[in-house]
C-alpha atoms as a PDB file:
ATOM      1  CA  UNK A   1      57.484  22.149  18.777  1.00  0.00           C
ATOM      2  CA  UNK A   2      59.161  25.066  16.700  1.00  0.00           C
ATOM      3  CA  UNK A   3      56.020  26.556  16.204  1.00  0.00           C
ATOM      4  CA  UNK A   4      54.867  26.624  19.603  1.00  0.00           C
ATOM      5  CA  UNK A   5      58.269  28.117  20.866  1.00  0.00           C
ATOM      6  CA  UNK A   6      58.316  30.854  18.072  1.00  0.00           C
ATOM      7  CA  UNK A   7      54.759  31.501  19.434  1.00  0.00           C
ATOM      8  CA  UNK A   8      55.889  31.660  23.229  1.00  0.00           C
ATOM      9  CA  UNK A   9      58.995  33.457  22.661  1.00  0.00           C
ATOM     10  CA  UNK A  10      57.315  36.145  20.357  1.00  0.00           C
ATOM     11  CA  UNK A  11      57.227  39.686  21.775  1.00  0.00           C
ATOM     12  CA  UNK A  12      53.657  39.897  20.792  1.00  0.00           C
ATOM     13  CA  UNK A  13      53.234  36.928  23.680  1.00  0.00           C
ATOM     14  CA  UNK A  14      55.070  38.600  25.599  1.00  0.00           C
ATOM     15  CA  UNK A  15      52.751  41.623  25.743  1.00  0.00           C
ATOM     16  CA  UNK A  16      49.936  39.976  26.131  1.00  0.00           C
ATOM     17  CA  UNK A  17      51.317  38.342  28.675  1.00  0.00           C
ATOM     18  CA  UNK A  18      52.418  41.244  30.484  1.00  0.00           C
ATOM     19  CA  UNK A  19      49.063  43.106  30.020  1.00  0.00           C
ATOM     20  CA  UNK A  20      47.156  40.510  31.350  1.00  0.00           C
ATOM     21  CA  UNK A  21      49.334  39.928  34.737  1.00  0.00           C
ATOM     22  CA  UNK A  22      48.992  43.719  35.413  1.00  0.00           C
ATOM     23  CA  UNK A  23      45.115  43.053  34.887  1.00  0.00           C
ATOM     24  CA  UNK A  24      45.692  39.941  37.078  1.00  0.00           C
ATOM     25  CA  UNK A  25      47.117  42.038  39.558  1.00  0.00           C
ATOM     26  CA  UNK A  26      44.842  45.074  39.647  1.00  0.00           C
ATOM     27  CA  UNK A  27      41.429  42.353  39.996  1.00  0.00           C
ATOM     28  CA  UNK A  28      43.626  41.163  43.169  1.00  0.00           C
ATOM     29  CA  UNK A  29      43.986  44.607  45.131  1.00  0.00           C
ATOM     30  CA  UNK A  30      40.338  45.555  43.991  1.00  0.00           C
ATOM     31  CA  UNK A  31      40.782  48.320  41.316  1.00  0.00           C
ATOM     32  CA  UNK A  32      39.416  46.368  39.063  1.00  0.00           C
ATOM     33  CA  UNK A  33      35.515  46.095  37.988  1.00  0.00           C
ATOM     34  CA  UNK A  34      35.311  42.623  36.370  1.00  0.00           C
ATOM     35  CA  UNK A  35      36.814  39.315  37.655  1.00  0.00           C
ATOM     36  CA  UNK A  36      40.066  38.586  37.259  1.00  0.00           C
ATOM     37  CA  UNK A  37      40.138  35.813  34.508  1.00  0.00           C
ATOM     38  CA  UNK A  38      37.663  37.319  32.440  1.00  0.00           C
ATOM     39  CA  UNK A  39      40.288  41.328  33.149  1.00  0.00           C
ATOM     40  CA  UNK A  40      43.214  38.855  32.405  1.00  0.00           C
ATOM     41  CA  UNK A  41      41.674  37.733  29.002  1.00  0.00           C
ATOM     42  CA  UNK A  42      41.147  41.045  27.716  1.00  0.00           C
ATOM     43  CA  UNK A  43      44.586  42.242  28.941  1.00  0.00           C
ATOM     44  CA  UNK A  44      46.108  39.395  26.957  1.00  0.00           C
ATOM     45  CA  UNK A  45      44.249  40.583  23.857  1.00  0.00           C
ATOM     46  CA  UNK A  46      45.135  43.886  23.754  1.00  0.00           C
ATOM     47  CA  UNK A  47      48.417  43.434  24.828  1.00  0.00           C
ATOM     48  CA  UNK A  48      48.776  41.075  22.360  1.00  0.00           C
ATOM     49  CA  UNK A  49      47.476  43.015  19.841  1.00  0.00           C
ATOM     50  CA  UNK A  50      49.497  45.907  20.092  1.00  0.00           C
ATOM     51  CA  UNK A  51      52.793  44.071  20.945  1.00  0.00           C
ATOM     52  CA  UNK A  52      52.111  42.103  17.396  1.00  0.00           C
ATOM     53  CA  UNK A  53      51.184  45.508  15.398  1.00  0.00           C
ATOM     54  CA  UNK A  54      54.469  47.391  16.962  1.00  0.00           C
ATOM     55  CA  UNK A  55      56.448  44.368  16.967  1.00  0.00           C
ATOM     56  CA  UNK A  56      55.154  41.904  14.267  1.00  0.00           C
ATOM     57  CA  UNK A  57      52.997  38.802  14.409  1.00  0.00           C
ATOM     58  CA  UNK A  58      54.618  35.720  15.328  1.00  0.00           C
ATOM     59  CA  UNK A  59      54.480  33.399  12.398  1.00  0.00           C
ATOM     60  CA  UNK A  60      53.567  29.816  12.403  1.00  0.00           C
ATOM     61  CA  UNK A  61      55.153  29.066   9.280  1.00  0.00           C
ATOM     62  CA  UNK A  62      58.647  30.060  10.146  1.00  0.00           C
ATOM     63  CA  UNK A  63      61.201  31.423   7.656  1.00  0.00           C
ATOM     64  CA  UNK A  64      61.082  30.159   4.406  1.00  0.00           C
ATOM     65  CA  UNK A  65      64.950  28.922   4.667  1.00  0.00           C
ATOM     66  CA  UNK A  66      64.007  27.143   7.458  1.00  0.00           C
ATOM     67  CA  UNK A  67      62.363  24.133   5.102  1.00  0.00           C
ATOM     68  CA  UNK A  68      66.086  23.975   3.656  1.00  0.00           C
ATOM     69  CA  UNK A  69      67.111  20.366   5.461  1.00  0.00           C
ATOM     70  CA  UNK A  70      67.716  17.770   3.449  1.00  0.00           C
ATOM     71  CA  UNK A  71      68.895  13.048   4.209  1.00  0.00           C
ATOM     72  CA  UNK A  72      71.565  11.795   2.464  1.00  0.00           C
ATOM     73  CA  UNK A  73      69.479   8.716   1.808  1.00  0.00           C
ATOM     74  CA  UNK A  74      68.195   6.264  -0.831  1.00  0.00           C
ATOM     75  CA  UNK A  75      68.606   7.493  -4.518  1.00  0.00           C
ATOM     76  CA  UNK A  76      72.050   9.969  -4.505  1.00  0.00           C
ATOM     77  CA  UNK A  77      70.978  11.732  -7.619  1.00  0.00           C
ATOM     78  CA  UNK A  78      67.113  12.103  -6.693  1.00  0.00           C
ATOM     79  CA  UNK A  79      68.411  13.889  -2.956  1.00  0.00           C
ATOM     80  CA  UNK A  80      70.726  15.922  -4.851  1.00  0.00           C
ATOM     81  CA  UNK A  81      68.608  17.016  -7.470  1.00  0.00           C
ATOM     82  CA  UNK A  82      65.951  17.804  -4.850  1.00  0.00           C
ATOM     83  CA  UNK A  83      67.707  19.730  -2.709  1.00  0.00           C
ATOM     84  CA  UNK A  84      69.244  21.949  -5.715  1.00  0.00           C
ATOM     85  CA  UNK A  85      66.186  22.548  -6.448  1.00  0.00           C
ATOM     86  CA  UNK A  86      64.716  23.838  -3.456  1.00  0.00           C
ATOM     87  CA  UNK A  87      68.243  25.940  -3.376  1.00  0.00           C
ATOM     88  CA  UNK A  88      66.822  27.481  -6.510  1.00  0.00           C
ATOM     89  CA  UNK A  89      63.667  28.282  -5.716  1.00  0.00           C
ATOM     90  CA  UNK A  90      64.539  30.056  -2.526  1.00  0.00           C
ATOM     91  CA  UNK A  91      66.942  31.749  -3.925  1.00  0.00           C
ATOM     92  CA  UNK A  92      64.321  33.095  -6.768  1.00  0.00           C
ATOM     93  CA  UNK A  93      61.953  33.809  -4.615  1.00  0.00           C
ATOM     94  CA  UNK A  94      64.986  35.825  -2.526  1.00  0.00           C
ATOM     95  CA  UNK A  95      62.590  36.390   1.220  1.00  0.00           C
ATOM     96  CA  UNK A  96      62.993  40.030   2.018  1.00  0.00           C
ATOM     97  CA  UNK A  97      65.333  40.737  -0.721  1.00  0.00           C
ATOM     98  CA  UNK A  98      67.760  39.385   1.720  1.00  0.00           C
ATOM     99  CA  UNK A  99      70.234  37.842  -1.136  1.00  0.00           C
ATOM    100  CA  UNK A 100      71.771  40.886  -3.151  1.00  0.00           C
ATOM    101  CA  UNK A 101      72.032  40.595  -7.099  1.00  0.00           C
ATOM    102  CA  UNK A 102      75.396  38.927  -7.343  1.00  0.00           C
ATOM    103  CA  UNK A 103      75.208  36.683  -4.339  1.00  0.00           C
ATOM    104  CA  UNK A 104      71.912  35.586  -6.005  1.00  0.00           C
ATOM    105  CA  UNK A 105      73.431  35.148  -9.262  1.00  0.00           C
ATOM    106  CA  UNK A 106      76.427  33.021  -7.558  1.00  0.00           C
ATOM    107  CA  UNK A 107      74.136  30.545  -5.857  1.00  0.00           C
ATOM    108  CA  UNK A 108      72.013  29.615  -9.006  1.00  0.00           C
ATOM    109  CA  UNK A 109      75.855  29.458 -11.101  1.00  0.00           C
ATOM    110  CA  UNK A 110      77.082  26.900  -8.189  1.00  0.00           C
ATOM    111  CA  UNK A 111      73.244  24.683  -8.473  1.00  0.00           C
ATOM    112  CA  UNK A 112      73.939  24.480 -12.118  1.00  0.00           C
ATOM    113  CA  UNK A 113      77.492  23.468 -11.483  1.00  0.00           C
ATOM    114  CA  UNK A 114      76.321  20.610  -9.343  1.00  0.00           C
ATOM    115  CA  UNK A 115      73.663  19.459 -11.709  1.00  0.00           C
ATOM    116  CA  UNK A 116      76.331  19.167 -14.770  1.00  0.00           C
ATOM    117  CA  UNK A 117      78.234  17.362 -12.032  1.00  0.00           C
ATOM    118  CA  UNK A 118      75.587  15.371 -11.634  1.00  0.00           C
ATOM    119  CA  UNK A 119      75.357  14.530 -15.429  1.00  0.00           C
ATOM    120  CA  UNK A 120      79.172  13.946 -15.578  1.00  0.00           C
ATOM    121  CA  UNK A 121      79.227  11.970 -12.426  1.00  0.00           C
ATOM    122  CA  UNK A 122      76.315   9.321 -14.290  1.00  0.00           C
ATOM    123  CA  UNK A 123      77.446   8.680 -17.815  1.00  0.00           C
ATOM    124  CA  UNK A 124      81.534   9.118 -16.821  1.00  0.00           C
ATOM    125  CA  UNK A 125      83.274   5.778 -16.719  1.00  0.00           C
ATOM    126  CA  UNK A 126      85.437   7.222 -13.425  1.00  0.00           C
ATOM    127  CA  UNK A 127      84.543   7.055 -10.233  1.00  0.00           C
ATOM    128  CA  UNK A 128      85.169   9.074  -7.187  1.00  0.00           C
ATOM    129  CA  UNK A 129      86.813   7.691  -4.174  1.00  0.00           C
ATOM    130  CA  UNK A 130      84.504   7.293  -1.225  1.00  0.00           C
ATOM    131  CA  UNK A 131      85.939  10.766   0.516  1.00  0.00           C
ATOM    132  CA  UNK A 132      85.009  12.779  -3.151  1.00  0.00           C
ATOM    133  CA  UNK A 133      81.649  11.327  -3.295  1.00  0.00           C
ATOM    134  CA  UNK A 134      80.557  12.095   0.279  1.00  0.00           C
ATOM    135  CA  UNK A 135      81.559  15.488  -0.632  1.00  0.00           C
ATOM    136  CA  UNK A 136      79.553  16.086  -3.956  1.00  0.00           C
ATOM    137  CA  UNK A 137      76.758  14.805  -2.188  1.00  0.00           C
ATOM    138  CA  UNK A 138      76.761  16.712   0.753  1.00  0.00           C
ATOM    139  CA  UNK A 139      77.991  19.954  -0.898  1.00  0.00           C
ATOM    140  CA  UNK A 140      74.057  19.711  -2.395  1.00  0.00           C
ATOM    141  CA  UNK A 141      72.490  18.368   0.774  1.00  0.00           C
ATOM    142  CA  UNK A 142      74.171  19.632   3.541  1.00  0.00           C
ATOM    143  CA  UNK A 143      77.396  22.408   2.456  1.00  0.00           C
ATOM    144  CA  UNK A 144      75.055  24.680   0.270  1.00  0.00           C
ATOM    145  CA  UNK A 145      72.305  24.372   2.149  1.00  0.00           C
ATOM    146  CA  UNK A 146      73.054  25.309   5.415  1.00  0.00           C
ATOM    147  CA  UNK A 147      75.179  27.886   4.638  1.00  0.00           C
ATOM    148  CA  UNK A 148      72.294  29.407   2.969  1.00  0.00           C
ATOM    149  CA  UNK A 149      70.060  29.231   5.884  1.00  0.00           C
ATOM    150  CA  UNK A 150      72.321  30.353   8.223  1.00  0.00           C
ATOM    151  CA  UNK A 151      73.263  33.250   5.825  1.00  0.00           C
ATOM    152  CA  UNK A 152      70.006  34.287   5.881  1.00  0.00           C
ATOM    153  CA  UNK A 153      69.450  34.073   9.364  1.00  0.00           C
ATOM    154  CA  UNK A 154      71.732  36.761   9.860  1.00  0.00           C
ATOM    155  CA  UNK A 155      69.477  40.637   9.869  1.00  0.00           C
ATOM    156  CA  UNK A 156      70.436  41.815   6.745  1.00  0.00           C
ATOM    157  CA  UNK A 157      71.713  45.354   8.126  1.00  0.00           C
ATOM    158  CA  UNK A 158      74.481  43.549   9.916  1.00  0.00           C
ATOM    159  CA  UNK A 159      75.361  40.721   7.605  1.00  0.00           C
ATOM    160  CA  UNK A 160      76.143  43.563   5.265  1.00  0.00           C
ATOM    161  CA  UNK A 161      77.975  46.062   7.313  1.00  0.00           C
ATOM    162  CA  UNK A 162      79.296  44.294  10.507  1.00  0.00           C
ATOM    163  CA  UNK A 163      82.723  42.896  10.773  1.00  0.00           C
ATOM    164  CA  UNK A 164      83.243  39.382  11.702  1.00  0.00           C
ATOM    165  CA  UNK A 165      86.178  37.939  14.062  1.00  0.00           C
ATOM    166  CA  UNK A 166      87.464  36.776  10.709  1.00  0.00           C
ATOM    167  CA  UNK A 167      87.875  40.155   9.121  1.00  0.00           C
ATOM    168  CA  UNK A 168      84.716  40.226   6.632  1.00  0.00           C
ATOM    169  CA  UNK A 169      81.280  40.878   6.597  1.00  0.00           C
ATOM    170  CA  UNK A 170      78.758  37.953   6.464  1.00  0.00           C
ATOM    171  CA  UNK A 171      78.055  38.905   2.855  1.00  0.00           C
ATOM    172  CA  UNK A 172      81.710  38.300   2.328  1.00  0.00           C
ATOM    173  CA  UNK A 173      82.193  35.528   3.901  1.00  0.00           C
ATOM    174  CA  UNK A 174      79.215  33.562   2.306  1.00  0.00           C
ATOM    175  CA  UNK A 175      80.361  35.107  -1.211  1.00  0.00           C
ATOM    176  CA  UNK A 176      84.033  33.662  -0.133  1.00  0.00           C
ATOM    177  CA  UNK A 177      81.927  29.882   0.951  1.00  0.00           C
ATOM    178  CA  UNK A 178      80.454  30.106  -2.462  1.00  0.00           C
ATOM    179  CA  UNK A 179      83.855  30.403  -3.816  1.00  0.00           C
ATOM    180  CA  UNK A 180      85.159  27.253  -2.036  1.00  0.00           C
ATOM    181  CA  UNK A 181      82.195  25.210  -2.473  1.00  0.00           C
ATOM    182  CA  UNK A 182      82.790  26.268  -6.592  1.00  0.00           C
ATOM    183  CA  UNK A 183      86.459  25.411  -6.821  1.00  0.00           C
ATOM    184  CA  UNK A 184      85.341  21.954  -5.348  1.00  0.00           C
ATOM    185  CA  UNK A 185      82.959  21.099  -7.948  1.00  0.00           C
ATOM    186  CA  UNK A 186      85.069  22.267 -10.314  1.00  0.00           C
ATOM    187  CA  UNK A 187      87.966  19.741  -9.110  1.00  0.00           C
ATOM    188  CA  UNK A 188      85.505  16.351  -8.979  1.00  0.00           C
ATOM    189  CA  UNK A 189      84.643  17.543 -12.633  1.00  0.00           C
ATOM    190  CA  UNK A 190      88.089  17.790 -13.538  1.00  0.00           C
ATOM    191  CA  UNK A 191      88.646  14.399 -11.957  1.00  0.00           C
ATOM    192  CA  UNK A 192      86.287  12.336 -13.559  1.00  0.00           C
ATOM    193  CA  UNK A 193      87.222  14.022 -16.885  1.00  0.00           C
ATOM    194  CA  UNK A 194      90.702  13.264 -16.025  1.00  0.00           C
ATOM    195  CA  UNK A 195      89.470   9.447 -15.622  1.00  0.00           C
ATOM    196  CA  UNK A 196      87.759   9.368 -19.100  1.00  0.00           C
ATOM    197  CA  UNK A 197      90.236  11.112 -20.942  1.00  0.00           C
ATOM    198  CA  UNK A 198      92.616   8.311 -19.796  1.00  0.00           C
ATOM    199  CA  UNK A 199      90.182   5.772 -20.533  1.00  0.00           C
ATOM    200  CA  UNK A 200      89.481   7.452 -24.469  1.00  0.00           C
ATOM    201  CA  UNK A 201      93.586   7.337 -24.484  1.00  0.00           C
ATOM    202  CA  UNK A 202      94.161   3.962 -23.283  1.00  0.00           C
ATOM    203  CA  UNK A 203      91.693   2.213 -25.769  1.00  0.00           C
ATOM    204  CA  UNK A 204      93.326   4.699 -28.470  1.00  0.00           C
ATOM    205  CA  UNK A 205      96.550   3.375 -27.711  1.00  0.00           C
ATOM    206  CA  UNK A 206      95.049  -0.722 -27.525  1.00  0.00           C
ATOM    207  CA  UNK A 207      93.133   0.251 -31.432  1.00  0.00           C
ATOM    208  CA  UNK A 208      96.819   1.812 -32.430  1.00  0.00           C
ATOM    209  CA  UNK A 209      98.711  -1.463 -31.166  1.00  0.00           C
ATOM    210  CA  UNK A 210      96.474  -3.826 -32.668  1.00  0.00           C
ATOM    211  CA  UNK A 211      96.134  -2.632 -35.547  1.00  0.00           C
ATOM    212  CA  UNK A 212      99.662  -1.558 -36.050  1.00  0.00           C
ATOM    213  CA  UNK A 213     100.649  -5.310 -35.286  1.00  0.00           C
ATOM    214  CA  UNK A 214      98.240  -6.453 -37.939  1.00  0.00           C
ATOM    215  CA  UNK A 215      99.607  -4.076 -40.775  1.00  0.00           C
ATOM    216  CA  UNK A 216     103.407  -5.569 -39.323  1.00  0.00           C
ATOM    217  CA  UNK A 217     101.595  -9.081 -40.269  1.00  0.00           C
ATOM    218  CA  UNK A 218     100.513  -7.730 -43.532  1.00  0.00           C
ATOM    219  CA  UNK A 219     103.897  -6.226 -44.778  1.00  0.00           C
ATOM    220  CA  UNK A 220     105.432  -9.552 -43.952  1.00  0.00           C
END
């Protein structure tokens, strides 16, 4: 259904369109040589023609971003890992140059700060309450993501030059959403370090105890 309405709504349709109702219309009062639907055809082909080589082609495919949707369902890690990945790879392949050096640089940083998340999260012997772990997940399947697409969504002229009601550009403010989405994965790390570290010190203290208690035996 996308496709067909990025066809419909494309201004090369339109042309066409418009070409071949003026053909439509000049068959009707007689100032026309040929029939009407074969006058009509032709008008949509040439209006269609030149309406895509002034305006552009509609394309099928859609914008690459546009692939970027990702289910928070079955295997946690596999979704995750899938989505940062097709983060990455957009992100490399940077459509249009759209993503500037930095902002590029800043979205690959945060992917690799999710996967060593990701590798903490596993072999840690903490555990996230249910409101942390909803948001590691969805920072990689839904937070990143979308702000990505919609980023990108944006012409590039005006994400980087036109103000926004909240005082920054839309380069800004996605460089700013990066920031956030950072700081967060940063604190679950620090939180299920916090949780081993306690662990490592409470059997340190147990081996200290028991074995103190045993040398207290010994001097006896």
């Amino acid at each position: 259904m996308h496709k067909i309405s990025r066809f419909l709504q494309s201004p090369a349709n339109w042309c066409g369109v418009g070409l071949s109702t003026v053909a439509l219309v000049l068959s009707s009062v007689g100032l026309a040589q040929w029939g009407g639907a074969v006058l009509a055809l032709l008008g949509y082909g040439a209006g269609f023609g030149v309406g895509g080589l002034w305006f552009g082609f509609p394309s099928l495919s859609g914008d690459p971003w546009e692939s970027l949707e990702f289910e928070d369902e079955g295997d946690a890690r596999t979704s995750m890992v899938n989505a940062l990945n097709a983060v990455r790879q957009l992100v490399d392949y940077n459509p249009q140059g759209r993503l500037p050096p930095s902002l590029q640089t800043k979205v690959l940083d945060l992917c690799k700060q999710l996967t060593i998340l990701l590798d903490q999260w596993e072999r840690s012997k903490g555990e996230l309450s249910l409101e942390e772990s909803f948001h590691a997940r969805h920072i990689a399947l839904s937070y990143l993501p979308d702000a990505l697409k919609t980023y990108l969504s944006i012409p590039q002229q005006f994400a980087m030059t036109k103000v926004l009601g909240n005082g920054q550009t839309a380069q800004d403010t996605f460089n700013t959403t990066l920031d956030d989405l950072s700081h967060k994965v940063a604190q679950l790390g620090e939180d299920l370090a916090s949780q081993d570290a306690q662990a490592f010190l409470n059997h340190s203290q147990f081996l200290h105890d028991k074995f103190k208690a045993a040398r207290l035996m010994q001097s006896q």
